[in-house]
PDB file of N, CA and C in Angstrom:
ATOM      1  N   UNK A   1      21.221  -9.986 -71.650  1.00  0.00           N
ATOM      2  CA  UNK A   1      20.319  -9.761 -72.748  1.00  0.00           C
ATOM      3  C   UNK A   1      21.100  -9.909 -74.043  1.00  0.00           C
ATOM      4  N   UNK A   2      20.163 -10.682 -74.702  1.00  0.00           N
ATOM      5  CA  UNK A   2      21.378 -10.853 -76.337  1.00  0.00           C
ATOM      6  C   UNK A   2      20.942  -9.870 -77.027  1.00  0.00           C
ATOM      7  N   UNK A   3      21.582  -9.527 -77.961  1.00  0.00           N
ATOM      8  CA  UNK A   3      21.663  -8.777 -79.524  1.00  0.00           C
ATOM      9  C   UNK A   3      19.555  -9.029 -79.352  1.00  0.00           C
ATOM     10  N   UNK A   4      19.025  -9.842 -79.939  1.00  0.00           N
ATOM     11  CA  UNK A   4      17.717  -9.810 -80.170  1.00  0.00           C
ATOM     12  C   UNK A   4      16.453  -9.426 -78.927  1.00  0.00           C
ATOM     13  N   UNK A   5      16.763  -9.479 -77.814  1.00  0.00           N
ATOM     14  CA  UNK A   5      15.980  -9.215 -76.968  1.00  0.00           C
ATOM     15  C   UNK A   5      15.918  -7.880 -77.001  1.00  0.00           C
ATOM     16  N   UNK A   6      14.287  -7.720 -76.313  1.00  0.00           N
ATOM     17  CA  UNK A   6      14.321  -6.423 -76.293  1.00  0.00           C
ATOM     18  C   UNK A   6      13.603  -6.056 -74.700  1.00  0.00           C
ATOM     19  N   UNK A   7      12.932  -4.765 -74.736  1.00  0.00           N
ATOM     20  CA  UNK A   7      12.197  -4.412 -73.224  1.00  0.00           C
ATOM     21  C   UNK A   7      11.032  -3.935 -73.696  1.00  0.00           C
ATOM     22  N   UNK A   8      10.143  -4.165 -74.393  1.00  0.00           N
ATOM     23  CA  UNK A   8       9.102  -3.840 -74.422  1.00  0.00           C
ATOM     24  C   UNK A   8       8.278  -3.565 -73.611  1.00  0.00           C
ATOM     25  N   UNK A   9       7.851  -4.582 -72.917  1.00  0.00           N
ATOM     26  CA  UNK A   9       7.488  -4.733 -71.932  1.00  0.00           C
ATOM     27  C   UNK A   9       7.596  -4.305 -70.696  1.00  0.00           C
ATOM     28  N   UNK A  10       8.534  -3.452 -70.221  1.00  0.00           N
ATOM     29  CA  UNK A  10       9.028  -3.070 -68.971  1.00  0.00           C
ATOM     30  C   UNK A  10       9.435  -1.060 -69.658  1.00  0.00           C
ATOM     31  N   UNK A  11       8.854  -0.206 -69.409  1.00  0.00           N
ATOM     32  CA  UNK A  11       9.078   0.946 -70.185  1.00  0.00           C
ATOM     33  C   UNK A  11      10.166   1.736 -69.003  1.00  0.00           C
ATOM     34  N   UNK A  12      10.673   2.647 -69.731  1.00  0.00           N
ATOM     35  CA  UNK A  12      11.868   3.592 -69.382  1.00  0.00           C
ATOM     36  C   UNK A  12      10.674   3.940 -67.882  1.00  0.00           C
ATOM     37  N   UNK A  13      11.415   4.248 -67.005  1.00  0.00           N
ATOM     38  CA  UNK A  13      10.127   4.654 -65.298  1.00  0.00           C
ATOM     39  C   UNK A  13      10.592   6.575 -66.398  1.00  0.00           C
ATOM     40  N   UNK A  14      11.416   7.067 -66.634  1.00  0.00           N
ATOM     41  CA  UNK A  14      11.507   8.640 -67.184  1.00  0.00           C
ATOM     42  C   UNK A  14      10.098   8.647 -68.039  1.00  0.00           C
ATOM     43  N   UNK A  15      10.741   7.825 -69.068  1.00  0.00           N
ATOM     44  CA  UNK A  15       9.798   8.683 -70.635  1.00  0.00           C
ATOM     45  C   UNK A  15       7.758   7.822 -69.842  1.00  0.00           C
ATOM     46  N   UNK A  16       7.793   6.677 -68.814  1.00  0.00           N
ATOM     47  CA  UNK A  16       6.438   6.848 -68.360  1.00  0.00           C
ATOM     48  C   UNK A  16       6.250   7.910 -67.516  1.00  0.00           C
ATOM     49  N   UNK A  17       7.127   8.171 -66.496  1.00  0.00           N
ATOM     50  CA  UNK A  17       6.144   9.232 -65.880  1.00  0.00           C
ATOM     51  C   UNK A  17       5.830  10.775 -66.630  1.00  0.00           C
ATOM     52  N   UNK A  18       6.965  10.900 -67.717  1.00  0.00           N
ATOM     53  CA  UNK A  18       6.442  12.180 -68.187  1.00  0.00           C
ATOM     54  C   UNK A  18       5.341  12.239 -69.140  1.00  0.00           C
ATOM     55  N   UNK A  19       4.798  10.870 -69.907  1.00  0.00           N
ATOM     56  CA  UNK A  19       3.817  10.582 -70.643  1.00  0.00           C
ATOM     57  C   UNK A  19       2.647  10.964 -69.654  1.00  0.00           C
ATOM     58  N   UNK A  20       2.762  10.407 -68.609  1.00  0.00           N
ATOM     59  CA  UNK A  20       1.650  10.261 -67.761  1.00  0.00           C
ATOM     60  C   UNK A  20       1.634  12.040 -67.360  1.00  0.00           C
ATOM     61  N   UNK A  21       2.558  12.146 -67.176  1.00  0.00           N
ATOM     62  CA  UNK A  21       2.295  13.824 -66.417  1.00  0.00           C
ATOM     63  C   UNK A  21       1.636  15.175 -67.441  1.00  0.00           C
ATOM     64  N   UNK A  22       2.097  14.529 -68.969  1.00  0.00           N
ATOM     65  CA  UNK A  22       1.919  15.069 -70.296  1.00  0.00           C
ATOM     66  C   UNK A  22       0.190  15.123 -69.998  1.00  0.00           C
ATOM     67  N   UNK A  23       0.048  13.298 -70.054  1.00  0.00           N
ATOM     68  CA  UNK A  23      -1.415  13.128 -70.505  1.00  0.00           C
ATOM     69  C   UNK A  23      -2.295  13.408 -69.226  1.00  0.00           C
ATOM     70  N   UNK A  24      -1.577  13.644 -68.038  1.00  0.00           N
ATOM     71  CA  UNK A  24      -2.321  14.438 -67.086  1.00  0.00           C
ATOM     72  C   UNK A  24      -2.706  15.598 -67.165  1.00  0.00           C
ATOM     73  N   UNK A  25      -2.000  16.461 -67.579  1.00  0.00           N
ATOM     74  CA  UNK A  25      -1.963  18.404 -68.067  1.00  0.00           C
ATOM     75  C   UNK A  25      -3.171  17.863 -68.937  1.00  0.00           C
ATOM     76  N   UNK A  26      -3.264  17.144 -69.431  1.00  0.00           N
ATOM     77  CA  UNK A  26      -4.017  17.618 -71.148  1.00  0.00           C
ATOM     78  C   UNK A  26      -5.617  17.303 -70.758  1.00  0.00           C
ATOM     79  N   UNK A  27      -5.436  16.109 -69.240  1.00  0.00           N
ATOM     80  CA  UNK A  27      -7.169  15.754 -69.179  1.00  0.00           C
ATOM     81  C   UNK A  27      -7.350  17.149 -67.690  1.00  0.00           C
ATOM     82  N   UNK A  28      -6.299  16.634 -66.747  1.00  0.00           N
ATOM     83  CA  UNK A  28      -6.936  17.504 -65.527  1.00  0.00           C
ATOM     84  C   UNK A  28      -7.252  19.452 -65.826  1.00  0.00           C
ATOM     85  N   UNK A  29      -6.512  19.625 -66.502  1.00  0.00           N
ATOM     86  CA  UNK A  29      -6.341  21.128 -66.397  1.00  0.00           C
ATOM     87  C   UNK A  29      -7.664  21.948 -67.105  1.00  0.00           C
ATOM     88  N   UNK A  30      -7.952  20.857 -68.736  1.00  0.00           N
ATOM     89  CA  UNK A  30      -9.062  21.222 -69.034  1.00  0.00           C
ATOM     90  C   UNK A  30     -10.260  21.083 -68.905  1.00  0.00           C
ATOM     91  N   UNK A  31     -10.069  19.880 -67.857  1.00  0.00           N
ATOM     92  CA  UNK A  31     -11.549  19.064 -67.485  1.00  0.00           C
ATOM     93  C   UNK A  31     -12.150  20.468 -65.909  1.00  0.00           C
ATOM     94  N   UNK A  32     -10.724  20.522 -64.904  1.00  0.00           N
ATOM     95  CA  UNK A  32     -11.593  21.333 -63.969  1.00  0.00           C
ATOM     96  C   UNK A  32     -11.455  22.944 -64.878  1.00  0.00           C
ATOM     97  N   UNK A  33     -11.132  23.567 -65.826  1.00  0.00           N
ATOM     98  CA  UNK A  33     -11.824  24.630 -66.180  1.00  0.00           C
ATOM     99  C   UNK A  33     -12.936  24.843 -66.767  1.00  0.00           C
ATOM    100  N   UNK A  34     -13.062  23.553 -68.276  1.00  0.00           N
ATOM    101  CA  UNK A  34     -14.857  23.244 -68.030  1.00  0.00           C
ATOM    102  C   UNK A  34     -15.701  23.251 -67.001  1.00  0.00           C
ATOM    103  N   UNK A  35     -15.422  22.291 -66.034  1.00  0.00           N
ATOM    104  CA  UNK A  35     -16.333  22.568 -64.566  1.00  0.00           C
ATOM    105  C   UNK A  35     -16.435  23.637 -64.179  1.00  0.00           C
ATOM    106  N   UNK A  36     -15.144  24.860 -64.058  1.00  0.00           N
ATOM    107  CA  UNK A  36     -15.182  25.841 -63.819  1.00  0.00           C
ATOM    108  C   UNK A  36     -16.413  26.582 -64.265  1.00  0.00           C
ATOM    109  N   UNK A  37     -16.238  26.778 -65.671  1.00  0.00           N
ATOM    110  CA  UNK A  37     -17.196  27.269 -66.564  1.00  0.00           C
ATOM    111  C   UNK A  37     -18.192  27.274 -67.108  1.00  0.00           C
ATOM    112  N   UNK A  38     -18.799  25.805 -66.331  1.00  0.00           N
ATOM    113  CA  UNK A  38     -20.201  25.390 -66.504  1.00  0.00           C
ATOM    114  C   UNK A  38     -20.576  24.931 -68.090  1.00  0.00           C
ATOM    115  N   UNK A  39     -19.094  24.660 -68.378  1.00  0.00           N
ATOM    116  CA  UNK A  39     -19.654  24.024 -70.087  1.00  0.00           C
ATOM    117  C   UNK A  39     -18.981  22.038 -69.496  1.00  0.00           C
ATOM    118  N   UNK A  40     -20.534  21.686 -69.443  1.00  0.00           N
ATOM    119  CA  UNK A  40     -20.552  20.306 -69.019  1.00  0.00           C
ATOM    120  C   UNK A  40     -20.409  19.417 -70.088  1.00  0.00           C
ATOM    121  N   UNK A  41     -20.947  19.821 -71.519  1.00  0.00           N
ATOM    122  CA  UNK A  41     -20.712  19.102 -72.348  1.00  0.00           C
ATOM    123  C   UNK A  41     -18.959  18.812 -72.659  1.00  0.00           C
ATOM    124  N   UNK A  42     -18.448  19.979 -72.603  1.00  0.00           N
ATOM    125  CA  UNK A  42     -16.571  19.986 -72.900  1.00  0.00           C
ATOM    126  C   UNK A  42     -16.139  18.724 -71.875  1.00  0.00           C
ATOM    127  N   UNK A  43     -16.520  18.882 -70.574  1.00  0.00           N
ATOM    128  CA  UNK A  43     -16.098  18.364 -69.325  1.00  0.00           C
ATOM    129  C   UNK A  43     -16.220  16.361 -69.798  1.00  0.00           C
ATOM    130  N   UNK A  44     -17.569  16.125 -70.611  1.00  0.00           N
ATOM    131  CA  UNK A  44     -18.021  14.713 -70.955  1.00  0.00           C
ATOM    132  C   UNK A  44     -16.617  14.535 -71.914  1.00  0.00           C
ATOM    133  N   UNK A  45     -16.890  15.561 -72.908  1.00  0.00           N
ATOM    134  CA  UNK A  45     -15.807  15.095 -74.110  1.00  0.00           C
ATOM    135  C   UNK A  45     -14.866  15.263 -73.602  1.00  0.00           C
ATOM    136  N   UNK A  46     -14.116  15.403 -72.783  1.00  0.00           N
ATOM    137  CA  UNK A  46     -12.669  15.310 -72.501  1.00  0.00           C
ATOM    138  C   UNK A  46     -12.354  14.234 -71.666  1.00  0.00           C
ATOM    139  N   UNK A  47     -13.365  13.890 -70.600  1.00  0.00           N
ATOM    140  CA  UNK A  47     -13.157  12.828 -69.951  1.00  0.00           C
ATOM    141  C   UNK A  47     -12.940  11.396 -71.412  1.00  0.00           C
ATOM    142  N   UNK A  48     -13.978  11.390 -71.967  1.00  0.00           N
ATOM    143  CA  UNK A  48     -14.553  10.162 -72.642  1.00  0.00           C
ATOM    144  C   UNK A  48     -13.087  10.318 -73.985  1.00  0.00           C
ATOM    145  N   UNK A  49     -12.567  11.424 -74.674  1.00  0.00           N
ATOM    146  CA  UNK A  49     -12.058  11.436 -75.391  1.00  0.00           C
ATOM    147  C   UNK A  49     -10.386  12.232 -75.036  1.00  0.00           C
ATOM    148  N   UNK A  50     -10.004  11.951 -73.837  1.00  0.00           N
ATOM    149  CA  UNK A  50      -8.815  12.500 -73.454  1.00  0.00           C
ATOM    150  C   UNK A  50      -7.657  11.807 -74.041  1.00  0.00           C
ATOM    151  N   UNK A  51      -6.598  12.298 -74.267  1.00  0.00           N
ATOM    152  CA  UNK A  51      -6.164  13.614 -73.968  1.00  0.00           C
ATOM    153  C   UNK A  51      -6.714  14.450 -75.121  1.00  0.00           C
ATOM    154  N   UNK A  52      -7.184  13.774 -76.157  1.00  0.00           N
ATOM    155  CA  UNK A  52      -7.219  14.527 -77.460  1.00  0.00           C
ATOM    156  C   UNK A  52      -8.616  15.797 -77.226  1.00  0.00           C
ATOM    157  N   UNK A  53      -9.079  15.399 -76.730  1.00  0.00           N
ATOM    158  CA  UNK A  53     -10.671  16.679 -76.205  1.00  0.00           C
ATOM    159  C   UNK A  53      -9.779  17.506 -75.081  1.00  0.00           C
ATOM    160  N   UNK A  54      -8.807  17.466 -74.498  1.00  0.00           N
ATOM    161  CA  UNK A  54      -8.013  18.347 -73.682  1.00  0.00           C
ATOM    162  C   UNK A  54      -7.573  19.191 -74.868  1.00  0.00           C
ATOM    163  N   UNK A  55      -6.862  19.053 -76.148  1.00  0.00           N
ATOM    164  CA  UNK A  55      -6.097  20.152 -76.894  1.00  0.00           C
ATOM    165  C   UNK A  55      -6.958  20.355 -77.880  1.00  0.00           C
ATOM    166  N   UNK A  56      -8.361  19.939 -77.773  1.00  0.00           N
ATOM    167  CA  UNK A  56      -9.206  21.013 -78.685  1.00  0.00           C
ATOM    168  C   UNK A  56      -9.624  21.798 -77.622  1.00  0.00           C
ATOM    169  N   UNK A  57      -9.833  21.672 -76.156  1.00  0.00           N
ATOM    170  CA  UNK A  57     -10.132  22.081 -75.772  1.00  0.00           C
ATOM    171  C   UNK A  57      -9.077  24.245 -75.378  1.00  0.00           C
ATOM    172  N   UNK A  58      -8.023  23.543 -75.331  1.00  0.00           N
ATOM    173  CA  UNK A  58      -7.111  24.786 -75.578  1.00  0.00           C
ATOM    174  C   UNK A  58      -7.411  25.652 -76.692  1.00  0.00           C
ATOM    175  N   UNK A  59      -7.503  24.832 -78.043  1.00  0.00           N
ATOM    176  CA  UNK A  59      -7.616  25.432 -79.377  1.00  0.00           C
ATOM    177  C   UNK A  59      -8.820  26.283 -79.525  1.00  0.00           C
ATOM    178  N   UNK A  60     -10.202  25.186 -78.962  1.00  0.00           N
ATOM    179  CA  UNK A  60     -11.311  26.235 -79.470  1.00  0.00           C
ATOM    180  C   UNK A  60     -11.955  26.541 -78.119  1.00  0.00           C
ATOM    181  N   UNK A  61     -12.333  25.599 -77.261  1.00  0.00           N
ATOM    182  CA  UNK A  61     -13.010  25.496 -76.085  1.00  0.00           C
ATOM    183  C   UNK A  61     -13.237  26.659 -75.177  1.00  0.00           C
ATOM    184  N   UNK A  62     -11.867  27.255 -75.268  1.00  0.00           N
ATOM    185  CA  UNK A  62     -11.854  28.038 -74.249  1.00  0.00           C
ATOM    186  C   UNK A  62     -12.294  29.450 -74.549  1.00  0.00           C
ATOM    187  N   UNK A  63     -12.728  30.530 -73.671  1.00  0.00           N
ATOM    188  CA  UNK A  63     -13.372  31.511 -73.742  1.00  0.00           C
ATOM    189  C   UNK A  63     -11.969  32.372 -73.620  1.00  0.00           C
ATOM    190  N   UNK A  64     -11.993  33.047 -74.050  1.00  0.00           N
ATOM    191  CA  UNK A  64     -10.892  34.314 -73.898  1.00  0.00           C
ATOM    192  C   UNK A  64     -11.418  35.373 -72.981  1.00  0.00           C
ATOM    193  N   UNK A  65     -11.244  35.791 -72.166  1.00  0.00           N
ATOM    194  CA  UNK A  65     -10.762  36.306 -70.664  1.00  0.00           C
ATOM    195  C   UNK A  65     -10.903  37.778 -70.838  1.00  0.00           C
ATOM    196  N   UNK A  66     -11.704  38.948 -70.927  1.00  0.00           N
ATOM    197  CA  UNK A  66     -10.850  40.636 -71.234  1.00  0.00           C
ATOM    198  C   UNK A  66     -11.302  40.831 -69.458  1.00  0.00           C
ATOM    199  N   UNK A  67     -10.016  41.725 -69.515  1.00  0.00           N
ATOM    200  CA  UNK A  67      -9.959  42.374 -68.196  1.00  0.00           C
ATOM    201  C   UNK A  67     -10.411  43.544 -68.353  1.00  0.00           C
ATOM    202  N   UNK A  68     -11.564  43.790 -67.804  1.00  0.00           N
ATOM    203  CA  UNK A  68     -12.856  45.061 -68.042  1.00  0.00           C
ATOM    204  C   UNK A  68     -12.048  46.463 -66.744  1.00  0.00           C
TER     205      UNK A  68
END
């Protein structure tokens, strides 16, 4: 490879699988607790707008929990 070539094209196998494992946490985790929770609309927007509807979903989405 000379001075000008590059790898664009062919990505680090590290920094993909942790992207992928990143942008996995952010769709799977919040998509089955929507299901969980019967808020189907969250479940659409996260599929259709993931990962980014996964970390609103942390921020506002979620119901806070009291142990009665």
């Amino acid at each position: 490879m000379t001075a000008l070539e590059t790898s664009y094209l062919s990505p680090d196998p590290v920094l993909l699988l942790t992207t992928l494992l990143v942008v996995g946490v952010l769709v799977v985790w919040p998509l089955v607790d929507a299901l969980r929770q019967g808020r189907y609309g969250w479940a659409v927007a996260i599929v259709l707008l993931s990962p980014f509807a996964g970390i609103l979903w942390f921020a506002v989405g979620r119901r806070v929990r009291s142990t009665v």
